[in-house]
C-alpha atoms as a PDB file:
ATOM      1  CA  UNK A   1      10.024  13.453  -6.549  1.00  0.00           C
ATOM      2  CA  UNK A   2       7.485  14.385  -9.532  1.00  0.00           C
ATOM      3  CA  UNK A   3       6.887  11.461 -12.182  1.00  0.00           C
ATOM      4  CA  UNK A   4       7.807  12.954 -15.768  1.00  0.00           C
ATOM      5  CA  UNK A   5       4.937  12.036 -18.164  1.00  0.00           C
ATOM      6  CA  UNK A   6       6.059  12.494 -21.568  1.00  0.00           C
ATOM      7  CA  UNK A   7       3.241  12.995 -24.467  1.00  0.00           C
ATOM      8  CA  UNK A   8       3.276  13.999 -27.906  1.00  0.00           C
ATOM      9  CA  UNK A   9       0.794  15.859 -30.118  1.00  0.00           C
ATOM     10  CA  UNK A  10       0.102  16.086 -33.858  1.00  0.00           C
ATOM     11  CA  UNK A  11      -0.183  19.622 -34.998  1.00  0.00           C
ATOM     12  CA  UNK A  12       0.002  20.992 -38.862  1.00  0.00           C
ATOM     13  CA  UNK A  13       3.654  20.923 -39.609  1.00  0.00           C
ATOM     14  CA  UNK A  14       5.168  19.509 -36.505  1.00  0.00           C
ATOM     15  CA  UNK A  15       4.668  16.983 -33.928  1.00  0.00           C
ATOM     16  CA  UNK A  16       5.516  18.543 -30.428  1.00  0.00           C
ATOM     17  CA  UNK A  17       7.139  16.914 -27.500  1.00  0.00           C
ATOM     18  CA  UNK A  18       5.565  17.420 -24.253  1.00  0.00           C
ATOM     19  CA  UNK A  19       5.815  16.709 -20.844  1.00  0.00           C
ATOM     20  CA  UNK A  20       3.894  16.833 -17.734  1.00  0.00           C
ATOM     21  CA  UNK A  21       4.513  16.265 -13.744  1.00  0.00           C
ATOM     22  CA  UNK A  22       2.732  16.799 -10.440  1.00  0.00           C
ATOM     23  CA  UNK A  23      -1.069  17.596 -10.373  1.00  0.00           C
ATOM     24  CA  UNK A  24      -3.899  20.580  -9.775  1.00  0.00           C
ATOM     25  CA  UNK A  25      -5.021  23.240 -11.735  1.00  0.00           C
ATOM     26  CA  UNK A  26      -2.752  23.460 -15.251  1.00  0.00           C
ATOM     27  CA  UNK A  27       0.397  25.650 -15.411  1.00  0.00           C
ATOM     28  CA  UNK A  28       2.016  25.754 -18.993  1.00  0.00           C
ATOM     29  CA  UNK A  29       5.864  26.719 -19.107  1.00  0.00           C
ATOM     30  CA  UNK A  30       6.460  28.372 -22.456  1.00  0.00           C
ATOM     31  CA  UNK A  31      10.049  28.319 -23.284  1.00  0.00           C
ATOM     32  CA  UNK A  32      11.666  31.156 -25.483  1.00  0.00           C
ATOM     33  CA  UNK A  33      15.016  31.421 -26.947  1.00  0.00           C
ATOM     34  CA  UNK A  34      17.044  28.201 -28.425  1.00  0.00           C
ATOM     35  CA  UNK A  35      15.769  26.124 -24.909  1.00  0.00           C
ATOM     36  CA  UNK A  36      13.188  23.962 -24.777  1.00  0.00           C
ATOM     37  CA  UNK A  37      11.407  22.314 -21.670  1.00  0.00           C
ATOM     38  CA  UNK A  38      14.099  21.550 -20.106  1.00  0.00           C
ATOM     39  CA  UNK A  39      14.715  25.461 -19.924  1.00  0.00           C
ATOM     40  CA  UNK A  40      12.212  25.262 -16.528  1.00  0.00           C
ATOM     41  CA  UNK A  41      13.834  21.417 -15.130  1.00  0.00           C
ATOM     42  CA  UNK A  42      15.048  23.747 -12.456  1.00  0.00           C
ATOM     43  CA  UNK A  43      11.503  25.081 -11.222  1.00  0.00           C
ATOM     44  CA  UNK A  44       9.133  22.835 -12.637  1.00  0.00           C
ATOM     45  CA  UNK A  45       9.051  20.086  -9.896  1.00  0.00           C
ATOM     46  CA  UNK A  46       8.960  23.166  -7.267  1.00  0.00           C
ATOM     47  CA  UNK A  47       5.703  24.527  -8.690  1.00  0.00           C
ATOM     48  CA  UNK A  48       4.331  20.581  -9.138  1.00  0.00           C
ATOM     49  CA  UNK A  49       4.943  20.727  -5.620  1.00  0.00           C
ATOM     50  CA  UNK A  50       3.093  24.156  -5.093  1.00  0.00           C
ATOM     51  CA  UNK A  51       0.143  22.371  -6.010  1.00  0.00           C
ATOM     52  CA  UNK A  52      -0.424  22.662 -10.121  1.00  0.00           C
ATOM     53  CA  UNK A  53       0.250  19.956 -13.125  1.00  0.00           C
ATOM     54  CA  UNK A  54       3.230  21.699 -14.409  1.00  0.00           C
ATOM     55  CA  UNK A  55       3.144  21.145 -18.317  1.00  0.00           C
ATOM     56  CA  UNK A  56       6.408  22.185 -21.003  1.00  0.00           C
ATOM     57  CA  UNK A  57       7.082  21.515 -24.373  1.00  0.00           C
ATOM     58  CA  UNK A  58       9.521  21.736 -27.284  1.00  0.00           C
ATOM     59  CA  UNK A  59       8.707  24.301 -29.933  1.00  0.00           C
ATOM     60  CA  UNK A  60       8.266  23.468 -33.112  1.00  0.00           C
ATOM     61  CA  UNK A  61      11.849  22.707 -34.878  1.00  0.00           C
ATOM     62  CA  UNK A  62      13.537  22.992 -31.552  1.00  0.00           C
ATOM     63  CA  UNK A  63      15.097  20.087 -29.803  1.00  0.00           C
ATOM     64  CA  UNK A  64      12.351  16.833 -29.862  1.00  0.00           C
ATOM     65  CA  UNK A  65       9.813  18.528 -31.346  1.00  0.00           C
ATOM     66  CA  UNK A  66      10.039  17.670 -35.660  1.00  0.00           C
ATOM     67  CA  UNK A  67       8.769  19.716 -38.513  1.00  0.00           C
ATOM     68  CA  UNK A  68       7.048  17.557 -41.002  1.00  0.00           C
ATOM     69  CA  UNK A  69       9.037  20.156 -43.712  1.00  0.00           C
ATOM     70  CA  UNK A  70      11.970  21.717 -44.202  1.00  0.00           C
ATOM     71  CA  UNK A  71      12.879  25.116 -42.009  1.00  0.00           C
ATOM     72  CA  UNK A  72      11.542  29.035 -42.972  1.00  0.00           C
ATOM     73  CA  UNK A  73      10.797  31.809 -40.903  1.00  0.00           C
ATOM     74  CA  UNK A  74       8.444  30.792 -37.811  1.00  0.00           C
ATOM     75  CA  UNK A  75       5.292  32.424 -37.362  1.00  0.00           C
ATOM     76  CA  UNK A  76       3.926  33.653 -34.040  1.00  0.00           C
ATOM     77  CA  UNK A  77       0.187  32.811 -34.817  1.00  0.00           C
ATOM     78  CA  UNK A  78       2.113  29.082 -35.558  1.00  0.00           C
ATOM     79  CA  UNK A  79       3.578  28.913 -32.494  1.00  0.00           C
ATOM     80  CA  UNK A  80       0.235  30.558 -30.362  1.00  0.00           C
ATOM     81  CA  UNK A  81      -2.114  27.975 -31.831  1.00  0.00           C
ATOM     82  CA  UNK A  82       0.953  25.446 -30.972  1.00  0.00           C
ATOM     83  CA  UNK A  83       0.872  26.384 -27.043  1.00  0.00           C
ATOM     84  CA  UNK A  84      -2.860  25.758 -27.950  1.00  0.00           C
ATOM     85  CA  UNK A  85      -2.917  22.268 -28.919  1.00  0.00           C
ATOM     86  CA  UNK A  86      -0.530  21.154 -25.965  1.00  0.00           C
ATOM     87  CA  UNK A  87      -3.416  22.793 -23.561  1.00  0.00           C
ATOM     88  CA  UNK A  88      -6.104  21.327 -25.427  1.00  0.00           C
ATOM     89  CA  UNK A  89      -4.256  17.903 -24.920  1.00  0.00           C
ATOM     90  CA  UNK A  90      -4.059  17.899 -21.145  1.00  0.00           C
ATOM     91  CA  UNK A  91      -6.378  20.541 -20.379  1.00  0.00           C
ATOM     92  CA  UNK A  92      -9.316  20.520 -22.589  1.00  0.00           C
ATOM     93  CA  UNK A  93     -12.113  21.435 -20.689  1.00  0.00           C
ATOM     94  CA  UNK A  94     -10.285  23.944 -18.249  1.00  0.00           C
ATOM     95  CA  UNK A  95      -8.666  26.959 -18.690  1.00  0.00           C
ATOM     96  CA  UNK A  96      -4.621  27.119 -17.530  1.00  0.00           C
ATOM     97  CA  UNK A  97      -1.595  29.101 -15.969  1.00  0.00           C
ATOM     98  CA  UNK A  98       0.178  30.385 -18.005  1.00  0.00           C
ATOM     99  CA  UNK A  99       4.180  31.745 -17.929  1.00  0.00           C
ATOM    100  CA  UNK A 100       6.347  32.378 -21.231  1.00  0.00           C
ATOM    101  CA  UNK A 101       9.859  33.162 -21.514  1.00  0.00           C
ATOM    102  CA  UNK A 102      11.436  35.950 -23.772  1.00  0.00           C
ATOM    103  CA  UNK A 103      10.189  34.351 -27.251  1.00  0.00           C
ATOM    104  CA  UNK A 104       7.796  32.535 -25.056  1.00  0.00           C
ATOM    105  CA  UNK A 105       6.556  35.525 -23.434  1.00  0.00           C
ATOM    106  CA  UNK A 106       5.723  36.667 -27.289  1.00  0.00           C
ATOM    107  CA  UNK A 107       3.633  33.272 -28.084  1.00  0.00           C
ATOM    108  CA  UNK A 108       1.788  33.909 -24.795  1.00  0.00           C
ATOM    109  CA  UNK A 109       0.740  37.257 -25.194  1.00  0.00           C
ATOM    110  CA  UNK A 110      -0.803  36.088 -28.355  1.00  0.00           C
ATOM    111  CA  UNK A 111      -2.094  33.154 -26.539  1.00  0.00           C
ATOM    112  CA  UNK A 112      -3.842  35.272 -24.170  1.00  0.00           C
ATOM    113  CA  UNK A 113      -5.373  37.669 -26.893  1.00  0.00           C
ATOM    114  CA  UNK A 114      -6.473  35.481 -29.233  1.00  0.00           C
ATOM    115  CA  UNK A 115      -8.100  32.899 -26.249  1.00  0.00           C
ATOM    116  CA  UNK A 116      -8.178  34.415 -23.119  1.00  0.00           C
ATOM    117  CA  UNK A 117     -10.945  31.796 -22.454  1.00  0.00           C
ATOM    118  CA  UNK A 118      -8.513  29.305 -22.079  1.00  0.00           C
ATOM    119  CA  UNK A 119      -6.017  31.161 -19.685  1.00  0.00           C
ATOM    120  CA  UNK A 120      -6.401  32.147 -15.966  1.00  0.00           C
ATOM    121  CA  UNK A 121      -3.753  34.043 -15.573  1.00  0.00           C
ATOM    122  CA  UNK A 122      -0.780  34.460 -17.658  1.00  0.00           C
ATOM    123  CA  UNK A 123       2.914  36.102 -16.670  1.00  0.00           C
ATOM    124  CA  UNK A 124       4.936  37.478 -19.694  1.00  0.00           C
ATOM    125  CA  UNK A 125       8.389  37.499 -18.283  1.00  0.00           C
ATOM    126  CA  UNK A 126      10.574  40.232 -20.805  1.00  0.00           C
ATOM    127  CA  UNK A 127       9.614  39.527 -24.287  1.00  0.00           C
ATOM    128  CA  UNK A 128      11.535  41.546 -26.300  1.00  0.00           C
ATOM    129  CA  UNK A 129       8.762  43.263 -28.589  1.00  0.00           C
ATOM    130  CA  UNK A 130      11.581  46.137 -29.876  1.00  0.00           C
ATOM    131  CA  UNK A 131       8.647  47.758 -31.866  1.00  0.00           C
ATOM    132  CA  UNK A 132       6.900  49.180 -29.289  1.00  0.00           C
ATOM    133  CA  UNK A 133       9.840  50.700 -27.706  1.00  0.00           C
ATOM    134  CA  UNK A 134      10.182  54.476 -28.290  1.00  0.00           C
ATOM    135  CA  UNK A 135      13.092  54.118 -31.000  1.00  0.00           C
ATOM    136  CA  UNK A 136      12.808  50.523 -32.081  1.00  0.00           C
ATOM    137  CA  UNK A 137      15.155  51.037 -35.032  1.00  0.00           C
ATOM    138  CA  UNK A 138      18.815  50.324 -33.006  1.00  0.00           C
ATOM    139  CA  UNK A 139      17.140  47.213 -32.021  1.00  0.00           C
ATOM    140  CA  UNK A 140      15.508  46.010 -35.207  1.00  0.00           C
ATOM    141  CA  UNK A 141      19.079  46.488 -36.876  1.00  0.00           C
ATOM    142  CA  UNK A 142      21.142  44.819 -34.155  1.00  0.00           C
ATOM    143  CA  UNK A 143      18.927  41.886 -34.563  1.00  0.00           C
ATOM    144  CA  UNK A 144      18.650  42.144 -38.214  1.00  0.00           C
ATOM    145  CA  UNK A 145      22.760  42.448 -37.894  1.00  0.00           C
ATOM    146  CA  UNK A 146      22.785  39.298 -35.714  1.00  0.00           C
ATOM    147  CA  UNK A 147      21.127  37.191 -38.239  1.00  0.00           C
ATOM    148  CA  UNK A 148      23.311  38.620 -41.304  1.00  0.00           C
ATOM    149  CA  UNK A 149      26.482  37.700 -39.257  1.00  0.00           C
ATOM    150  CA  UNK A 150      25.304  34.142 -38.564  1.00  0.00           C
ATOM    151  CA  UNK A 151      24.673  33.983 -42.428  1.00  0.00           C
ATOM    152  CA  UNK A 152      27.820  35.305 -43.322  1.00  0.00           C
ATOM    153  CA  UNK A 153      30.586  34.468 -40.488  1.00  0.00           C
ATOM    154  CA  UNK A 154      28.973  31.194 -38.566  1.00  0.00           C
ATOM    155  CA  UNK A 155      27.622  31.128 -35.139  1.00  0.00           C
ATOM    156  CA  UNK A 156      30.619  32.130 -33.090  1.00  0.00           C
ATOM    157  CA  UNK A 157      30.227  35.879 -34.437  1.00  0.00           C
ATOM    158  CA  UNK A 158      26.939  36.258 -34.160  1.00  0.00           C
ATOM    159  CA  UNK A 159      26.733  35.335 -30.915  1.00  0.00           C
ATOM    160  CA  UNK A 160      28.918  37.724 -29.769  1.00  0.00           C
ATOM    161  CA  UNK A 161      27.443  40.497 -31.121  1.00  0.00           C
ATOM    162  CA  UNK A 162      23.813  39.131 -29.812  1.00  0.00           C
ATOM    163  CA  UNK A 163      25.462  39.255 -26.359  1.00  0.00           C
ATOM    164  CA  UNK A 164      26.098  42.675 -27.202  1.00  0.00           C
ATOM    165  CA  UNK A 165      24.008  45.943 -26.809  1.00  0.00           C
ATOM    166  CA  UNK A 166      22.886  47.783 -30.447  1.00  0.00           C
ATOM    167  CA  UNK A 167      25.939  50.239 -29.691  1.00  0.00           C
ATOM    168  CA  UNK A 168      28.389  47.611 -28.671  1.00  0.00           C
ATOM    169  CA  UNK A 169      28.066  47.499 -24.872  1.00  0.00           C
ATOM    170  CA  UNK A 170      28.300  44.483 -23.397  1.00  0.00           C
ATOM    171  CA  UNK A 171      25.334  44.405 -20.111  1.00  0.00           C
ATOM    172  CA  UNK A 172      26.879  44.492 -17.051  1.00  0.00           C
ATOM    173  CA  UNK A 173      25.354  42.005 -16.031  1.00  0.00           C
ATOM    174  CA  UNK A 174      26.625  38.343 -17.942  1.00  0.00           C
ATOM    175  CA  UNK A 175      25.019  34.451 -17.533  1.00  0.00           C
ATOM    176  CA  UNK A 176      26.866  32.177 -14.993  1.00  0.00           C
ATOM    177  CA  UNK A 177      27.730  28.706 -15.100  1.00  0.00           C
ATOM    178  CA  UNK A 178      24.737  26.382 -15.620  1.00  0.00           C
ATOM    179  CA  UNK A 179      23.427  24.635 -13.476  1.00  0.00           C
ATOM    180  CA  UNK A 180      24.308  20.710 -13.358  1.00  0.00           C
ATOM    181  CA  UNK A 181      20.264  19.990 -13.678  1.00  0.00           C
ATOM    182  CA  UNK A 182      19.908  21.455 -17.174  1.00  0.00           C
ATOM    183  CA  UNK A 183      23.735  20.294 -18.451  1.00  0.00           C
ATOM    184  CA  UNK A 184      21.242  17.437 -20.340  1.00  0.00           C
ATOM    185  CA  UNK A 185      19.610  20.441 -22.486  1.00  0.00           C
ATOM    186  CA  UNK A 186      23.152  22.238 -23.197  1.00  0.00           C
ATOM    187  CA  UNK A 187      23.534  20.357 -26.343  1.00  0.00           C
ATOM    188  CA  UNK A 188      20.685  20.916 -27.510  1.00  0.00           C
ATOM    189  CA  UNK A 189      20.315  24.663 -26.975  1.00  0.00           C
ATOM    190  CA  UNK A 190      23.414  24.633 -28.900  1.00  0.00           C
ATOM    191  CA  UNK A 191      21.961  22.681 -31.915  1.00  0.00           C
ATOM    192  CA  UNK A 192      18.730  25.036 -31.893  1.00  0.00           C
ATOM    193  CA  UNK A 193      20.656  28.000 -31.688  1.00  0.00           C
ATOM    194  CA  UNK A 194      21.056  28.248 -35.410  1.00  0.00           C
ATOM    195  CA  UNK A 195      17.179  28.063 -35.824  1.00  0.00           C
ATOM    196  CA  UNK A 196      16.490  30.462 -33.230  1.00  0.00           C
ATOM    197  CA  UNK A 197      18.876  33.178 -35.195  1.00  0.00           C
ATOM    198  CA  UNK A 198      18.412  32.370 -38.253  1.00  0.00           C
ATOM    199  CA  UNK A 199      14.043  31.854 -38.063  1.00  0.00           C
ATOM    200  CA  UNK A 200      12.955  33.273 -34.724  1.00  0.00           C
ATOM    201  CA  UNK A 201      14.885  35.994 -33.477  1.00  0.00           C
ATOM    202  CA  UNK A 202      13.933  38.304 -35.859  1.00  0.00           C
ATOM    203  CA  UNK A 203      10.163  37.247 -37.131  1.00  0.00           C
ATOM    204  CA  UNK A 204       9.207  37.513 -33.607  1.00  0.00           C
ATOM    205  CA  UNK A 205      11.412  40.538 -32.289  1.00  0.00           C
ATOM    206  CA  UNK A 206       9.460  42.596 -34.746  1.00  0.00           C
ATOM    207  CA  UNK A 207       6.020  41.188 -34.114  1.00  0.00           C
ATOM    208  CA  UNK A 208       2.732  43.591 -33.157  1.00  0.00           C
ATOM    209  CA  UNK A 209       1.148  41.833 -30.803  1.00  0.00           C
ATOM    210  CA  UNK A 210      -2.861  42.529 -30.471  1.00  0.00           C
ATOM    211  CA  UNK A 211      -2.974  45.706 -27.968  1.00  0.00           C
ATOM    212  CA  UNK A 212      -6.883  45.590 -27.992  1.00  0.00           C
ATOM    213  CA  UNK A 213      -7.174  41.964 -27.173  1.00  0.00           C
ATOM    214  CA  UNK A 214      -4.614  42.460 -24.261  1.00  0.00           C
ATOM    215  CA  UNK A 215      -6.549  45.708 -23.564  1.00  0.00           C
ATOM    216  CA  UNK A 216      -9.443  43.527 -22.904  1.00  0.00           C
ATOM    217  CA  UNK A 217      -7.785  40.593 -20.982  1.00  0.00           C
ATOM    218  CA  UNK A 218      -5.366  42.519 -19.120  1.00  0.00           C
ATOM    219  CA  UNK A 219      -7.132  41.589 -15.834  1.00  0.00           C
ATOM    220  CA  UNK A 220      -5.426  38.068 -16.597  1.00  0.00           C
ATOM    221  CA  UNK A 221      -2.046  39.604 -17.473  1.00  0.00           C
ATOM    222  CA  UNK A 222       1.181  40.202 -15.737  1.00  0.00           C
ATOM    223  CA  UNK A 223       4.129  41.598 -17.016  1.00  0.00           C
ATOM    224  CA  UNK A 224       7.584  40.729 -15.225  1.00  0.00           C
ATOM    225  CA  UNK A 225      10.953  42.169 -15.508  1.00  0.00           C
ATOM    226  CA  UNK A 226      14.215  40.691 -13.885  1.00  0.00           C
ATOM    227  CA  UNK A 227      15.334  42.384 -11.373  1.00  0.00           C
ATOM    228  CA  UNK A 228      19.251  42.263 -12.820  1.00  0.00           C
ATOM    229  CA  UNK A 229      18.118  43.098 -16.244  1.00  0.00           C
ATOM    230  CA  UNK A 230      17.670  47.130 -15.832  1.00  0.00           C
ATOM    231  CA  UNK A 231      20.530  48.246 -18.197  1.00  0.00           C
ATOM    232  CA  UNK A 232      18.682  45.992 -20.895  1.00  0.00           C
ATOM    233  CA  UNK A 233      15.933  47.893 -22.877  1.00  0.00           C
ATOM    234  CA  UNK A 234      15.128  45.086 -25.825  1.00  0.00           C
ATOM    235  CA  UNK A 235      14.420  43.117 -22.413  1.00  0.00           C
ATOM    236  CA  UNK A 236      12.492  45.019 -20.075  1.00  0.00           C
ATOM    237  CA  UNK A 237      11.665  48.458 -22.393  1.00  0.00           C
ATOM    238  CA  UNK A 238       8.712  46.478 -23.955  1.00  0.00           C
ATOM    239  CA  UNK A 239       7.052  44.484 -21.289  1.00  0.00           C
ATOM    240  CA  UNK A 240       7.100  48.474 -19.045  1.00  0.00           C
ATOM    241  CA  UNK A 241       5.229  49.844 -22.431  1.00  0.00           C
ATOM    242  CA  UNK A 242       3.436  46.764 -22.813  1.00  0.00           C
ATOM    243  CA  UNK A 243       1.713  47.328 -18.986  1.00  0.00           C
ATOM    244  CA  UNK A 244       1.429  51.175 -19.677  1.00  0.00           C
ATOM    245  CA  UNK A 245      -0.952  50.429 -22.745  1.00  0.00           C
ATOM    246  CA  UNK A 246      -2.647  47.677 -21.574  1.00  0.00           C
ATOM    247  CA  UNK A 247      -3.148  48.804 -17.646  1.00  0.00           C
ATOM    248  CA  UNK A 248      -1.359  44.966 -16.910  1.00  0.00           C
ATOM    249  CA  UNK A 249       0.231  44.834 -13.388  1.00  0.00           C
ATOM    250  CA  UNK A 250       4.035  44.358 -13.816  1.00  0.00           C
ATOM    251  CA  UNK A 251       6.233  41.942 -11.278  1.00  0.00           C
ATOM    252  CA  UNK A 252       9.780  42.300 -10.857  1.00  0.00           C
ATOM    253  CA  UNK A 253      11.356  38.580 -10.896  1.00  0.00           C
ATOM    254  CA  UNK A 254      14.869  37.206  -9.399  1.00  0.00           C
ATOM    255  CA  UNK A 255      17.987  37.370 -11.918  1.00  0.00           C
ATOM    256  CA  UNK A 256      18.293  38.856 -15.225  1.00  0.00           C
ATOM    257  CA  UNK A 257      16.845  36.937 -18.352  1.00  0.00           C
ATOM    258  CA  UNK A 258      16.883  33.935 -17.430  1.00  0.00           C
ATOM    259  CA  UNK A 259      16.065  34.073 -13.995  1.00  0.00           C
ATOM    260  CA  UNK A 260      14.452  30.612 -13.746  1.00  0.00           C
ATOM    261  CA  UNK A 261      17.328  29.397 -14.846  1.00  0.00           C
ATOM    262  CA  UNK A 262      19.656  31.195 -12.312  1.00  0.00           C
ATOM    263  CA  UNK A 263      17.411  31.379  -9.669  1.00  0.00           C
ATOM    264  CA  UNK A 264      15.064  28.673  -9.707  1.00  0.00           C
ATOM    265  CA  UNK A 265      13.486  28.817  -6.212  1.00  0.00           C
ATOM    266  CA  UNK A 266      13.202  32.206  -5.389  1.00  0.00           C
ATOM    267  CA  UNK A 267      11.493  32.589  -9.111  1.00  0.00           C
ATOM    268  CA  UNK A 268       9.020  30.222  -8.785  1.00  0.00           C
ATOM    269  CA  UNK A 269       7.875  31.707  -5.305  1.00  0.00           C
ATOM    270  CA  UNK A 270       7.834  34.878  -7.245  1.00  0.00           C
ATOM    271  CA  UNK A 271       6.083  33.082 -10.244  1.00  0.00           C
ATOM    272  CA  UNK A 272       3.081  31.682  -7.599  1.00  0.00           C
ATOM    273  CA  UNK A 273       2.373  34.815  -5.857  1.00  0.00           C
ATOM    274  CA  UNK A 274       2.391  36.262  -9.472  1.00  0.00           C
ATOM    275  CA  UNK A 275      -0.358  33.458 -10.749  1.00  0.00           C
ATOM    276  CA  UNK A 276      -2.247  33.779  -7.674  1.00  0.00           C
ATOM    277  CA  UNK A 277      -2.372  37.399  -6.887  1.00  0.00           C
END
């Protein structure tokens, strides 16, 4: 079994929790949504096995990781330079691995294009960039309509409708049970799930990412897609655009959205070959 090493590190406006396990070249887990490291408990010893120092944190106001302030609308470039100072604490002199998550997936991208210096190789699994889809509208209003319901009627509604497509579909495809190893981070997924629609969701939905820095690092990049997640266009529409205009390899990946969670060891095979290819 991999020793957790937990670390903390100062940054302006927050003070993020980190932690670390196994050892070999650097592989950052960037988590998206309301999770936080825990999000990756079910892979992350797997890949410290595969050979790499397996680092995750908690995003600023999510879970262990304080604001100094009270809460507004986060900022990608925030949470980039964020993913930043967790490398430059436990990687400073090497670049790192990279993998991000939905809302993670967003922060890496901008990771990659603003420092590609400090990334070997980075995997984007679905971030849900809307605006670069073909019609972006249906999706910038669902989320706008998310976070307007959350306002108005409380959590329970607006999570239902988020669960929803723009014209009221539900996906065929819906989450199981989770697993027993990440019951710990249930509760607080559930506590940061109020920050994630009332802050994130739609601040980073509708984020431009930098095309001609990707452009120019796209060598590094990979853009993955689950496998389950076909019938889900604010999923897997942008990261198929995304590879189009950058010339980024895409990999399919295990599961739907959250396909480490579901499918822990047949992702993180997926994730290596990905990292290593």
């Amino acid at each position: 079994m991999n020793v957790i090493d937990v670390g903390t590190v100062k940054v302006p406006g927050a003070t993020l929790r980190y932690e670390t396990r196994g050892s070999g070249p650097v592989l950052l887990l960037v988590p998206g949504g309301a999770g936080d490291a825990g999000l990756f408990e079910g892979m992350a010893g797997l890949l410290a096995d595969a050979g790499h120092t397996v680092v995750s944190y908690d995003q600023r106001g999510l879970s262990r990781s304080p604001l100094d302030g009270p809460l507004a609308d986060q900022r990608v470039a925030d949470w980039r330079d964020d993913a930043l100072a967790v490398l430059d604490a436990v990687s400073p002199d090497e670049p790192a691995y990279v993998f991000g998550s939905s809302s993670g997936g967003i922060v890496a991208l901008s990771l990659l294009a603003a420092r590609p210096d400090r990334v070997r190789r980075l995997v984007a699994h679905e971030p849900p960039l809307v605006e670069l889809l073909a019609d972006p509208a249906p999706y910038r209003d669902h989320f706008a309509e998310v976070r307007e319901l959350h306002r108005t009627q409380g959590l329970g509604p607006a999570m239902a409708r988020f669960s929803e497509t723009p014209d009221g579909r539900k996906p065929e495809r819906q989450g199981g049970e989770l697993p027993a190893s990440l019951r710990p981070m249930a509760s607080r997924m559930a506590a940061n799930m109020p920050v994630f629609l009332e802050h994130v969701l739609v601040p980073f939905s509708s984020s431009a990412p930098d095309l001609e820095g990707l452009r120019a690092a796209a060598g590094k990049l990979v853009l993955g897609v689950g496998e389950e997640s076909t019938d889900q266009e604010a999923l897997v529409g942008p990261a198929r655009r995304l590879a189009e205009l950058t010339g980024a390899v895409r990999a399919e990946f295990p599961g739907g959205h959250v396909g480490c969670v579901e499918h822990p060891v047949e992702f993180a095979k997926v994730l290596v070959s990905a990292m290593w290819q």
